[in-house]
C-alpha atoms as a PDB file:
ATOM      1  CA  UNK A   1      91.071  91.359  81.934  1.00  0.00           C
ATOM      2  CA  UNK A   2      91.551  89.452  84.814  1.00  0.00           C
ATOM      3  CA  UNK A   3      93.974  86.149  83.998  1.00  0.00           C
ATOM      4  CA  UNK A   4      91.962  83.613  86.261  1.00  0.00           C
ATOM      5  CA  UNK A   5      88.953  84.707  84.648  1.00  0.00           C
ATOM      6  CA  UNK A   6      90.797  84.208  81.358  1.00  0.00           C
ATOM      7  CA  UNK A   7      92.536  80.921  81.912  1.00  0.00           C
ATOM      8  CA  UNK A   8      88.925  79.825  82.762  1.00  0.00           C
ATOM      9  CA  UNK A   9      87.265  80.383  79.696  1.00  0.00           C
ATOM     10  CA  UNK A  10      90.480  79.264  77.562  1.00  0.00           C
ATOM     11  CA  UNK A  11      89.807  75.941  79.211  1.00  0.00           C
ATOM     12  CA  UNK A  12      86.495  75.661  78.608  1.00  0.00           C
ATOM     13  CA  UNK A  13      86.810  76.880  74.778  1.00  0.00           C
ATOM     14  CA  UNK A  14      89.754  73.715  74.579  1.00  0.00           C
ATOM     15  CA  UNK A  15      86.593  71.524  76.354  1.00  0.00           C
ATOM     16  CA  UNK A  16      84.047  72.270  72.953  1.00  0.00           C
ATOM     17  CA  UNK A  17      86.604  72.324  70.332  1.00  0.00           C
ATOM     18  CA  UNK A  18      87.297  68.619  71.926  1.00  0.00           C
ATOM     19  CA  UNK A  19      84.154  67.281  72.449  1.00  0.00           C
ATOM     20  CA  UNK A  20      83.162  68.597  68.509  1.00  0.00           C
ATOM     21  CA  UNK A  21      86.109  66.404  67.414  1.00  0.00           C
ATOM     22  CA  UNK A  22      84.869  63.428  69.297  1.00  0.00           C
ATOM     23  CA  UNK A  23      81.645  63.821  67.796  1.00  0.00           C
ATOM     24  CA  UNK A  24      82.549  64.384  64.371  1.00  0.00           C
ATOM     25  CA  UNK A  25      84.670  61.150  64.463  1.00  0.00           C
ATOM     26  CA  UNK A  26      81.914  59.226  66.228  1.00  0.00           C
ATOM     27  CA  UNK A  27      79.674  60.644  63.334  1.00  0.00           C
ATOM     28  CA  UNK A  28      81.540  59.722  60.362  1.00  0.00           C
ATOM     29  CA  UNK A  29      82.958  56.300  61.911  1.00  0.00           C
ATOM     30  CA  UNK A  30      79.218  55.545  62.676  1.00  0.00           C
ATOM     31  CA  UNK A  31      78.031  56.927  59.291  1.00  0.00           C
ATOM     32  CA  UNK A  32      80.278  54.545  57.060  1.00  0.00           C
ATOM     33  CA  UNK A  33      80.047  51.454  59.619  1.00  0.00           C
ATOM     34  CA  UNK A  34      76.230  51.810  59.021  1.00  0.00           C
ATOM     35  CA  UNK A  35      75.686  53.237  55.611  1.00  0.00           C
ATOM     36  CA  UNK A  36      73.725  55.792  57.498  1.00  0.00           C
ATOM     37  CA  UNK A  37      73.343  59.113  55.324  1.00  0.00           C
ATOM     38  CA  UNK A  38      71.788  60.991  58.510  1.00  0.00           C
ATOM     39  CA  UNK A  39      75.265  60.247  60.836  1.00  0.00           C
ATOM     40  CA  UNK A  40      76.996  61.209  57.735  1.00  0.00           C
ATOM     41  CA  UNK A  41      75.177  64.777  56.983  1.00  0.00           C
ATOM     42  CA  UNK A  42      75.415  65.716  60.595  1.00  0.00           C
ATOM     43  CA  UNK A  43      79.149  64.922  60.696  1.00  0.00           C
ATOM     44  CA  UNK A  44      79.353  67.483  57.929  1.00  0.00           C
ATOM     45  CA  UNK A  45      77.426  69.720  60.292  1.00  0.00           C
ATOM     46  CA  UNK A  46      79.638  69.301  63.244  1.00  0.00           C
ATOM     47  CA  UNK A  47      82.358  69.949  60.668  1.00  0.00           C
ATOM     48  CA  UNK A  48      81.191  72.896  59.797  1.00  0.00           C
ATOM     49  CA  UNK A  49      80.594  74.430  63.554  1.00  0.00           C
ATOM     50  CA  UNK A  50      84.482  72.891  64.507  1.00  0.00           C
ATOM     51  CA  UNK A  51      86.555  76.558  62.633  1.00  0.00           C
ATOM     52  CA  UNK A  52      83.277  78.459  63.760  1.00  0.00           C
ATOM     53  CA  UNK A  53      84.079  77.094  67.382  1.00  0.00           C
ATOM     54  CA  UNK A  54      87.909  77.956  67.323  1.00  0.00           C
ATOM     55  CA  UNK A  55      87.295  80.832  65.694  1.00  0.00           C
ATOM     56  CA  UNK A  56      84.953  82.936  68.386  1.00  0.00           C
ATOM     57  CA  UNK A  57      87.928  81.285  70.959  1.00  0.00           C
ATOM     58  CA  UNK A  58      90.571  83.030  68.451  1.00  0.00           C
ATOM     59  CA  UNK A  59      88.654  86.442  68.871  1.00  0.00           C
END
């Protein structure tokens, strides 16, 4: 496999494992800040996609 092409999606894999962090944190800071059980049950979506996320990157 070609290395550019590699490094390429590498990067963007590092971009959505990120960006799921941010969310879950904006989630479950937002969830507690407003007693809001919908911010709080997606958070433990998004927490549940994060290992699904760095796992398809691992293989």
């Amino acid at each position: 496999m070609c290395p550019e092409i590699d490094n390429k999606i590498t990067s963007k894999f590092q971009i959505a494992i990120a960006l799921t962090a941010v969310t879950l944190l904006a989630e479950v800071i937002g969830g507690f800040w407003t007693n809001s059980l919908a911010l709080l049950s997606d958070a433990a979506h998004v927490f549940n996609h994060k290992p699904r996320v760095a796992c398809v990157h691992a293989h």
